[in-house]
C-alpha atoms as a PDB file:
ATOM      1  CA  UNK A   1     -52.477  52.835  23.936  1.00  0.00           C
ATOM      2  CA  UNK A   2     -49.337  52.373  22.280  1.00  0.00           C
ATOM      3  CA  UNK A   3     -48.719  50.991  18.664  1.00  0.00           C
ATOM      4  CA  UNK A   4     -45.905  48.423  18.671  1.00  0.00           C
ATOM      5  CA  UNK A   5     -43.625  48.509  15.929  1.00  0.00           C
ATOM      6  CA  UNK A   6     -42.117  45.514  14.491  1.00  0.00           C
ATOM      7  CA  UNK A   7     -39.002  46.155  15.804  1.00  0.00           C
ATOM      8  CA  UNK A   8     -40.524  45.576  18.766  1.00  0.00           C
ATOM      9  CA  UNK A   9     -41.556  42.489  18.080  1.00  0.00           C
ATOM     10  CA  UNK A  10     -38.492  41.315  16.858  1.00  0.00           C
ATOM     11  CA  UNK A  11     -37.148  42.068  19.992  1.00  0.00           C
ATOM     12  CA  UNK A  12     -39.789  40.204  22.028  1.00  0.00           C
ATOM     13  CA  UNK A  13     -39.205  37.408  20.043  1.00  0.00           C
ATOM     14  CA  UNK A  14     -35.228  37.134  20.581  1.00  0.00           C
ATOM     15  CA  UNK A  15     -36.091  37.618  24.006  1.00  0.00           C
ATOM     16  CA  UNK A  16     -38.082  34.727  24.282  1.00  0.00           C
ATOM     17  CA  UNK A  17     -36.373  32.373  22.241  1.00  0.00           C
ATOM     18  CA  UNK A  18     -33.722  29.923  23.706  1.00  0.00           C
ATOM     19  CA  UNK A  19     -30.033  30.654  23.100  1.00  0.00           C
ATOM     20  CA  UNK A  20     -29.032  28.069  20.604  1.00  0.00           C
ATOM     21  CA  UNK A  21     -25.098  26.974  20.859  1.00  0.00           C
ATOM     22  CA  UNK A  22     -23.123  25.550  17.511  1.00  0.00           C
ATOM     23  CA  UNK A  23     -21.307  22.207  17.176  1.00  0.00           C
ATOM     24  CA  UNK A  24     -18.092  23.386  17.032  1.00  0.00           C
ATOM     25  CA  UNK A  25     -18.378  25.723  20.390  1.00  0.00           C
ATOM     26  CA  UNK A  26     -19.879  22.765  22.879  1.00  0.00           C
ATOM     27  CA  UNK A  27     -16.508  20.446  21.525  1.00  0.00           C
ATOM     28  CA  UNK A  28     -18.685  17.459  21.347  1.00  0.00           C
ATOM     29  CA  UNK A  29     -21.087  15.591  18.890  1.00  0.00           C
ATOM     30  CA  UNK A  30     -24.298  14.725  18.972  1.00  0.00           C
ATOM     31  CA  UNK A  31     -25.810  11.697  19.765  1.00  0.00           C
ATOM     32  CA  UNK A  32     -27.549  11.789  16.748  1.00  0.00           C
ATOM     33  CA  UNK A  33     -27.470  11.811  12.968  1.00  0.00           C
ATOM     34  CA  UNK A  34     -25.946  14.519  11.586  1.00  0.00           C
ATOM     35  CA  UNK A  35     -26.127  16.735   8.032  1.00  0.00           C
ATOM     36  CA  UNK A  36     -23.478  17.655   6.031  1.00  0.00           C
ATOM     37  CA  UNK A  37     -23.393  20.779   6.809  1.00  0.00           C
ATOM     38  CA  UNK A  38     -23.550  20.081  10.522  1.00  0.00           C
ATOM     39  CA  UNK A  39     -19.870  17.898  10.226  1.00  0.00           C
ATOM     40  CA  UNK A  40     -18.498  20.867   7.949  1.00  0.00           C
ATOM     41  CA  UNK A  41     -18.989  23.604  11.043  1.00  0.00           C
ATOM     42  CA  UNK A  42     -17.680  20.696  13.498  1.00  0.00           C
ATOM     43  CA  UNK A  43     -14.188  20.015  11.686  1.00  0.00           C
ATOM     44  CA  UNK A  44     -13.994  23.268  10.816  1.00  0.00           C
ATOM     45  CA  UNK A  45     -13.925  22.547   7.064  1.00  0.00           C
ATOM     46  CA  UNK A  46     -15.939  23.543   4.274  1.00  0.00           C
ATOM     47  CA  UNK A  47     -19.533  21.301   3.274  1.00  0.00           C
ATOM     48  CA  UNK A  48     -18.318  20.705  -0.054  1.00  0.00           C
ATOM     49  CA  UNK A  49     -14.886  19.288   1.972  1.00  0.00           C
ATOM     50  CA  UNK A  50     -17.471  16.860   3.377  1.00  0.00           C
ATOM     51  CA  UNK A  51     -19.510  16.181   0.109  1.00  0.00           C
ATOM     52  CA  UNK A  52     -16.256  14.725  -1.613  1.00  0.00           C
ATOM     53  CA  UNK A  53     -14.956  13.196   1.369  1.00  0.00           C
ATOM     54  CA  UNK A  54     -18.176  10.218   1.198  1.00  0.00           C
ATOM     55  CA  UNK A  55     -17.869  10.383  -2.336  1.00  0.00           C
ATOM     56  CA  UNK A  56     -13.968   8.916  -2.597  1.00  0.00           C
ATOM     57  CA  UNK A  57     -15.082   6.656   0.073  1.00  0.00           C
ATOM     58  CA  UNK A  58     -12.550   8.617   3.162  1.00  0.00           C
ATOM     59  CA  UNK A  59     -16.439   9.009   5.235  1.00  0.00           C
ATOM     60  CA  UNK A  60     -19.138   6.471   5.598  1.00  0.00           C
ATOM     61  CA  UNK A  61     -22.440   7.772   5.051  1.00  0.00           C
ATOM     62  CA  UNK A  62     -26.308   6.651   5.564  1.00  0.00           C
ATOM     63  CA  UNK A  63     -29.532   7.282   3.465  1.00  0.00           C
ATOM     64  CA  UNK A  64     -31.670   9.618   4.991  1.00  0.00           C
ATOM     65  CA  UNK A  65     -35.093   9.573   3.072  1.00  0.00           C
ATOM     66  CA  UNK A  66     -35.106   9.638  -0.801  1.00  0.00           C
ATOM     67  CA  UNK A  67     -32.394  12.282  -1.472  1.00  0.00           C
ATOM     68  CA  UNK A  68     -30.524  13.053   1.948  1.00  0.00           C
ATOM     69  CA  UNK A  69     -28.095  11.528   3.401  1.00  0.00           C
ATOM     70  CA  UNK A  70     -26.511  11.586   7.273  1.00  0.00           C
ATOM     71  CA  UNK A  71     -23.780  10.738   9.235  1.00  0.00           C
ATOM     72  CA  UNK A  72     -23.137   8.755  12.355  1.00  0.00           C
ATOM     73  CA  UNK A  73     -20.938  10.929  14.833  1.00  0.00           C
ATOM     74  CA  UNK A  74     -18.875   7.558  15.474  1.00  0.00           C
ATOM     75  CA  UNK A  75     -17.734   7.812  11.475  1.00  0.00           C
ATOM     76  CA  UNK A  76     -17.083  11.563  12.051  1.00  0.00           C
ATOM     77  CA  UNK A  77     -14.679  10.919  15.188  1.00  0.00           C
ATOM     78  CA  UNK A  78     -12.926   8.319  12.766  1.00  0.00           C
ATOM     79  CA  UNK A  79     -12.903  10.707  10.092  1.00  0.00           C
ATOM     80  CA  UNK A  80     -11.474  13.355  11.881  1.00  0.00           C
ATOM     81  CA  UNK A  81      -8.874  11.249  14.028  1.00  0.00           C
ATOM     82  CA  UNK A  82      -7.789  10.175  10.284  1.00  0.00           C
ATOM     83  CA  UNK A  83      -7.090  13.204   9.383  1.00  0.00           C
ATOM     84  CA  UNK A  84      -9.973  15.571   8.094  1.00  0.00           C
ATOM     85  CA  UNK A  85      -9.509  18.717   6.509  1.00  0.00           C
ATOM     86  CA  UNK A  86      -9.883  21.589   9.359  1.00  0.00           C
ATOM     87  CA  UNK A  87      -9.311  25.132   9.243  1.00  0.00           C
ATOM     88  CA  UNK A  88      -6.424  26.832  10.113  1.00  0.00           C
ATOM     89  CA  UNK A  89      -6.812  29.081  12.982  1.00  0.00           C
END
């Protein structure tokens, strides 16, 4: 009998696991509420790009628990059709 290493379970477990796609590379957003984070790797931009952007008032934001907050995809679109911040590629 053969001792697995953990290697080898590592690689069982990426094997098994689903293949999980980003924002940004299915071009669409969510039907759902999304993070900060989440909008940042959609635009393209930074999270703290994001962060300042509902706190001047440019992106409309909603409370999410006692200390999160979330964003509608509709507000995103708007954000981003008014002219986000995106990287240059």
């Amino acid at each position: 009998m053969r001792k697995e290493s953990q290697s080898d379970h590592a690689q069982a477990r990426n094997d098994n696991e689903p293949a999980v796609e980003t924002l940004s590379s299915r071009g669409t957003l969510p039907h759902r509420l999304m993070t900060a984070f989440e909008v940042a790797e959609f635009v393209g931009c930074h999270e703290e790009s994001v962060r300042r952007a509902y706190l001047c008032g440019q992106l409309k934001r909603q409370r999410f628990g006692v200390r999160s907050w979330r964003f509608q995809p509709a507000d995103v679109q708007d954000w981003i059709s008014r002219g986000a911040p995106t990287r240059i590629s």
